[in-house]
Protein backbone atom coordinates (compact mmCIF):
# COMPACT_ATOMS: atom_id res chain seq x y z
CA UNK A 1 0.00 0.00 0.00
CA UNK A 2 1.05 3.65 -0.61
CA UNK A 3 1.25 5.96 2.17
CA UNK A 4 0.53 9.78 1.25
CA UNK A 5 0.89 12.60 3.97
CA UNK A 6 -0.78 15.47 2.60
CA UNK A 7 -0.52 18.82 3.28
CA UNK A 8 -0.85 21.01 0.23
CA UNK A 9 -2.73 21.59 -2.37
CA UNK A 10 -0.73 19.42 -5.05
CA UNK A 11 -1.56 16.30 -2.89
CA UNK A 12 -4.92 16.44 -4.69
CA UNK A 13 -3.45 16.40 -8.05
CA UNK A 14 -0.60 13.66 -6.95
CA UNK A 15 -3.82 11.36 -5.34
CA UNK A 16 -5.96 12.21 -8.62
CA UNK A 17 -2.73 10.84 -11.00
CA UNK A 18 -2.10 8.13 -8.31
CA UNK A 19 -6.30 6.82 -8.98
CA UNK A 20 -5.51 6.17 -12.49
CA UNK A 21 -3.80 2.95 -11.71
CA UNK A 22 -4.86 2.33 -7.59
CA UNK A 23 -6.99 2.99 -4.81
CA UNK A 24 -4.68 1.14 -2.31
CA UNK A 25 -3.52 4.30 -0.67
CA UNK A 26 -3.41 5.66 2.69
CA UNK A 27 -4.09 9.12 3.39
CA UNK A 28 -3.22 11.11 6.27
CA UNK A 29 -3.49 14.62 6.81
CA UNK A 30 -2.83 17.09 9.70
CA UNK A 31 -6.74 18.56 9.85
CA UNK A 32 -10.59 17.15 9.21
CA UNK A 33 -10.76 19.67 6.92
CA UNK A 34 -7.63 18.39 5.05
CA UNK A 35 -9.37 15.22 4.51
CA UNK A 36 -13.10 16.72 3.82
CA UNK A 37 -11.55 18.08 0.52
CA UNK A 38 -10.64 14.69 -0.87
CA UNK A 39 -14.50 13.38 -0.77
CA UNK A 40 -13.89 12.75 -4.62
CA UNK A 41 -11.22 10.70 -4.78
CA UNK A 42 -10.46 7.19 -4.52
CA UNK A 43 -8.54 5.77 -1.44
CA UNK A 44 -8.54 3.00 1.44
CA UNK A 45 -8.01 4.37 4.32
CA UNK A 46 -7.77 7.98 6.04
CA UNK A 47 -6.62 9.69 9.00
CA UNK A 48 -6.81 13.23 10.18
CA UNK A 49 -5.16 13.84 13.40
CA UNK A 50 -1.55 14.86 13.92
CA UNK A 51 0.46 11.81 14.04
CA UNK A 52 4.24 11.06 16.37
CA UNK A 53 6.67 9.15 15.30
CA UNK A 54 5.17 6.11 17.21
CA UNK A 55 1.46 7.22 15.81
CA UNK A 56 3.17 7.20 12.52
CA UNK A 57 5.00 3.54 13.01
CA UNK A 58 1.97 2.38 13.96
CA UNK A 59 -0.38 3.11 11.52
CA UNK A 60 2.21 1.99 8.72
CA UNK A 61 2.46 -1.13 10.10
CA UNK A 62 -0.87 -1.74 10.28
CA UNK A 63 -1.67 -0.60 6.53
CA UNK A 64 1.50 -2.85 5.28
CA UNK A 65 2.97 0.79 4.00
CA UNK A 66 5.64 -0.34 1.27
CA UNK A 67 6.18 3.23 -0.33
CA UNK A 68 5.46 6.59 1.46
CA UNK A 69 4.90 9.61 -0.57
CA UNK A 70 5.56 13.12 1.89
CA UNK A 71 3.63 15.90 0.41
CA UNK A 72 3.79 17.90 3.11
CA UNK A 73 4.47 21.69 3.52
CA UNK A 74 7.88 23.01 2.77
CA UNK A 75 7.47 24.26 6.22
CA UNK A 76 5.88 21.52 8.05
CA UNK A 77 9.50 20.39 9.24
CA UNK A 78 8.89 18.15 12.10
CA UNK A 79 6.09 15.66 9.97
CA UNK A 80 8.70 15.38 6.97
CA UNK A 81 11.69 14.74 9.88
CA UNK A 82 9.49 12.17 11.31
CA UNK A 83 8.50 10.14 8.08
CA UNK A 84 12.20 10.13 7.09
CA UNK A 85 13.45 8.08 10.63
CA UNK A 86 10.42 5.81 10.44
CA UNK A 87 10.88 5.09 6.77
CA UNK A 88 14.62 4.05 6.76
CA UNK A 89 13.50 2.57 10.54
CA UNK A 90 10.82 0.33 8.53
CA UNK A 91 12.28 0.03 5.46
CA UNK A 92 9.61 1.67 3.83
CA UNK A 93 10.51 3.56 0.36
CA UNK A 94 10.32 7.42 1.24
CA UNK A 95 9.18 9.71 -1.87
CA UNK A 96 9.87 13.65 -1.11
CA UNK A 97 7.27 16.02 -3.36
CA UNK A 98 8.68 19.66 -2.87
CA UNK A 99 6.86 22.33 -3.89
CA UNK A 100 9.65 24.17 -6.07
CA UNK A 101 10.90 27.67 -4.48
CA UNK A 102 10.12 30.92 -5.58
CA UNK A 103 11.95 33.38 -3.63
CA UNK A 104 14.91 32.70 -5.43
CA UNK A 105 13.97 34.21 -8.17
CA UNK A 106 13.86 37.65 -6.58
CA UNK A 107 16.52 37.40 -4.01
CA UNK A 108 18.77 40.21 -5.97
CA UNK A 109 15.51 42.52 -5.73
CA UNK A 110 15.74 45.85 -4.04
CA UNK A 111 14.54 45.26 0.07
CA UNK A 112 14.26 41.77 -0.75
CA UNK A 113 15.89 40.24 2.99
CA UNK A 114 15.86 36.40 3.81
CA UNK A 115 16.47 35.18 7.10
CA UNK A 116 16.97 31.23 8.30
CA UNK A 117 14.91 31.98 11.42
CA UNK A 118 12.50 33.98 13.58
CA UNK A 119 15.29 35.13 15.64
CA UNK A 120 17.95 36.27 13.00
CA UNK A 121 14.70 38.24 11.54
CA UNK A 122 14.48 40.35 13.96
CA UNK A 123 17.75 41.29 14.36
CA UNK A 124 17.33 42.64 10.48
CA UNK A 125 14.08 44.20 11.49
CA UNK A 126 15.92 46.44 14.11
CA UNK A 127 18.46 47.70 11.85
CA UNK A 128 16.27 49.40 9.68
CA UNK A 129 15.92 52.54 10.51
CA UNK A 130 13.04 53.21 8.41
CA UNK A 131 10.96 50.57 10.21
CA UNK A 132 11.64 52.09 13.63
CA UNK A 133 8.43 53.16 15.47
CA UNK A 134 4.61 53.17 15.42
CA UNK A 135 4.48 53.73 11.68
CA UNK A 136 6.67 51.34 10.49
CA UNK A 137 3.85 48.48 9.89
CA UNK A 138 4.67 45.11 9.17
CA UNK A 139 2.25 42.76 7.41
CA UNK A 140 2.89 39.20 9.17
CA UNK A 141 1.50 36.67 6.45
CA UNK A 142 3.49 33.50 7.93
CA UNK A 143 0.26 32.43 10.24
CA UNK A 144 -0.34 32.13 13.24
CA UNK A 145 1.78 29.33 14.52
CA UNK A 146 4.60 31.96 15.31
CA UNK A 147 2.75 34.87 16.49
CA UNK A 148 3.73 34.34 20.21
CA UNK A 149 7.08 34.69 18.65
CA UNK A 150 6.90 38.01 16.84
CA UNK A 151 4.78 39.11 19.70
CA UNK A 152 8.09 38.24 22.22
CA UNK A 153 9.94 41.04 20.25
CA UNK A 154 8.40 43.54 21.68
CA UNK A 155 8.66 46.23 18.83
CA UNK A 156 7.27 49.46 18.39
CA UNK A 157 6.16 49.03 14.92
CA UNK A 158 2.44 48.44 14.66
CA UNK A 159 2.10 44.24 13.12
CA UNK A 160 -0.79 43.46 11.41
CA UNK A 161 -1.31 39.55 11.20
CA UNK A 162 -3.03 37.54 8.37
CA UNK A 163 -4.56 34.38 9.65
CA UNK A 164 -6.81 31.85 9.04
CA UNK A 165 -10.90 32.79 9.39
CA UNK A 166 -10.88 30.20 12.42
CA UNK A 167 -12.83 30.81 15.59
CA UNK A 168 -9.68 28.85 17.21
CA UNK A 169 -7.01 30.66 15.58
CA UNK A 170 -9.15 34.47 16.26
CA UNK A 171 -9.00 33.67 19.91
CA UNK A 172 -5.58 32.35 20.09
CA UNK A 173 -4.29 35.55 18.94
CA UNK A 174 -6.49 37.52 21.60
CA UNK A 175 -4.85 35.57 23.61
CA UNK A 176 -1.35 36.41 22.59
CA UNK A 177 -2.48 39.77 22.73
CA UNK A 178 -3.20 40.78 19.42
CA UNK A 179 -5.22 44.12 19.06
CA UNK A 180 -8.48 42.69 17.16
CA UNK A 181 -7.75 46.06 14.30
CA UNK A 182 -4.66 44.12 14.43
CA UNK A 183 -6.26 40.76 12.62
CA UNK A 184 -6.78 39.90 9.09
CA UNK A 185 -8.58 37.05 8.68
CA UNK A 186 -8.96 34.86 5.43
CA UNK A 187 -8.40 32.61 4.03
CA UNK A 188 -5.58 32.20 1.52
CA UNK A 189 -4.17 31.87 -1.06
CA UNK A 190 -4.74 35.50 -1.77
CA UNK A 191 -4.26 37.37 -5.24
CA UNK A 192 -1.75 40.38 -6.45
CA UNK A 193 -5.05 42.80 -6.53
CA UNK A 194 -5.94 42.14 -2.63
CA UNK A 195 -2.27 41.66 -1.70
CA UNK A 196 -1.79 45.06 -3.17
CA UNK A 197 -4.91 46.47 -0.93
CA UNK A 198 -3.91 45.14 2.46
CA UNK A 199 -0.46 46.84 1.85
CA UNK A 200 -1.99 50.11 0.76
CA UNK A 201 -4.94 49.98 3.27
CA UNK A 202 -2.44 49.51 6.40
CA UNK A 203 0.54 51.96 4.82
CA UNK A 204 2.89 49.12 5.75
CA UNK A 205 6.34 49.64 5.11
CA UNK A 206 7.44 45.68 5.26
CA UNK A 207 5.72 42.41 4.73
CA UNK A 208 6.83 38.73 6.25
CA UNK A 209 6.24 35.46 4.65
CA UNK A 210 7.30 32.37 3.92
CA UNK A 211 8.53 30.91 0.45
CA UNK A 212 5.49 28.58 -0.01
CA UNK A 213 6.12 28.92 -3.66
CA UNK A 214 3.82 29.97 -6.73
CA UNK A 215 0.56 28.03 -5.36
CA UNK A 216 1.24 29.08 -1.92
CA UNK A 217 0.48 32.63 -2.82
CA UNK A 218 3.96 33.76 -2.34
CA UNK A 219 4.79 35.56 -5.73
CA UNK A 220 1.61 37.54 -5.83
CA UNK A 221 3.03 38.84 -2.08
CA UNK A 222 6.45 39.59 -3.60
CA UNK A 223 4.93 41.39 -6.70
CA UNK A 224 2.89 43.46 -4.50
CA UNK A 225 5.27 44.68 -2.39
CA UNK A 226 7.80 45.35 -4.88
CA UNK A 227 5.26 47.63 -6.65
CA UNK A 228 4.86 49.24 -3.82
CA UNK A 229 8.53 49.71 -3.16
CA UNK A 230 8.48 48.09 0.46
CA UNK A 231 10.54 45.56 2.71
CA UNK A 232 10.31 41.66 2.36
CA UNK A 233 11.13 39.50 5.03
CA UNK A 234 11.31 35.64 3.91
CA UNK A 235 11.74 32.87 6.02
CA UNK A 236 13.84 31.01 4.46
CA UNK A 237 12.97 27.21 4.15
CA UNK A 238 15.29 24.79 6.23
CA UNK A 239 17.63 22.81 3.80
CA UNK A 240 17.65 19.08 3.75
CA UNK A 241 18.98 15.89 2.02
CA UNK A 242 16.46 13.62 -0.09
CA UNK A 243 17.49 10.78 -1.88
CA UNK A 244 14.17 10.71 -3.95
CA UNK A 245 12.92 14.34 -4.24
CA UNK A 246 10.70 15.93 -6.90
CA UNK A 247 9.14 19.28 -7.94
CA UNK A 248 6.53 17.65 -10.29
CA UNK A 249 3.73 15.57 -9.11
CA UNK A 250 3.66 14.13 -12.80
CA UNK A 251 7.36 12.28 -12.41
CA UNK A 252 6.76 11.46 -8.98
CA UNK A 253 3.59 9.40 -10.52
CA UNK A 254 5.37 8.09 -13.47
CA UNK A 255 8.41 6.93 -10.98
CA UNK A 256 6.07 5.25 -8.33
CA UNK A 257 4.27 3.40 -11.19
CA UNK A 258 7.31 2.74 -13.69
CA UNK A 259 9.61 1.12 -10.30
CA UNK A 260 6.14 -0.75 -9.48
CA UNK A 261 5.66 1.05 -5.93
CA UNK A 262 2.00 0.33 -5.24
């Protein structure tokens, strides 16, 4: 059986190409919601709750996993970590689809700043002297997963977060102590045009986000801002080793079915 860990919006088109020639797949996904989406396709089993590495040795074993395919977010670090130790723990084959990177591409552009972490961010925030004080907005468009993080920097510059349209996710940033004129909430991915608005609307001066490439949203951000001549702040995604990684959910298909995976 094939194992797929899902968490972006390729994993429908990888499951869809996968149907052509099996149903013998497990799913698992992070959310419900993650697995309400696949309602059309064909598949054996599913699970939707967060999974440890014992969850995830378990549930393999029990599904007689032979090949695992890790769609998961360029950012969802500790899920990809995990599949990687069980796999070569279970001798399962382990199949990396990356969504390809985008920032790249602009990395030479005027204001255009990368930084590996949260902490080495802020440290570029600081020393920018246009940023300094009440005016110098920042549009946060990472989540809200590391909120409590930019929230811990204490900095004068007025931070306007986009999150999720999630009564959980509202309150956890009330919480935090988010001001609620402080909150955008919807749901992404979000276009050039309304990218362009939020950045006019709140006069920010720098936006941060995430390289979750093209159907992440991210290029319509970095458009946007460079038209309006203002600061990016990318997270920068964390660099690891694959044996089998791919940036097109076509040849990871055509592998899995030529090598007889399934």
């Amino acid at each position: 059986m094939i194992g797929l860990i899902l968490g972006t919006s390729e994993g429908k088109n990888i499951l869809s190409l996968l149907n052509e020639f099996t149903e013998d797949i497990l799913i698992t996904t992070a959310t419900a919601y993650g697995g309400d989406i696949l309602k059309e396709y064909k598949y054996k089993t599913l699970n939707t709750k967060p999974l440890d590495i014992d969850g995830l040795k378990d549930l393999f074993m029990k599904q007689a996993i032979s090949t695992l395919v890790d769609a998961s977010h360029p950012y969802a670090t500790e899920i990809t970590s995990n599949c990687k130790k069980v796999c070569e723990d279970m001798q399962i084959e382990y199949l990396r689809y990356e969504r390809p990177s985008i920032s790249d591409k602009y990395i030479n552009s005027n204001k255009f700043i990368s930084a590996n972490s949260y902490e080495e961010l802020i440290d570029k925030i600081i020393s920018i002297k246009e940023l300094e004080g009440r005016d110098g907005v920042i549009l946060n468009t990472t989540g809200s997963k590391n909120i409590d993080k930019i929230m811990s920097w204490k900095l004068l510059n007025r931070i306007v977060h986009r999150v999720l349209p999630s009564s959980a996710v509202i309150k956890e940033c009330l919480d935090l102590g988010v001001a609620i004129e402080d909150i955008i909430a919807i749901k992404g991915p979000i276009g050039y045009e309304l990218n362009l608005g939020f950045i006019k609307q709140y006069k920010a001066k720098g936006i941060i986000l995430k390289d979750s490439g093209i159907l992440g949203g991210t290029e319509e951000k970095i458009k946007a801002a460079l038209h309006e001549n203002i600061y990016i702040f990318v997270i920068e995604r964390k660099k690891e080793q694959f044996k089998n990684i791919f940036y097109s959910e076509k040849e990871l298909v055509s592998y899995i079915r030529k090598n007889n995976l399934y």
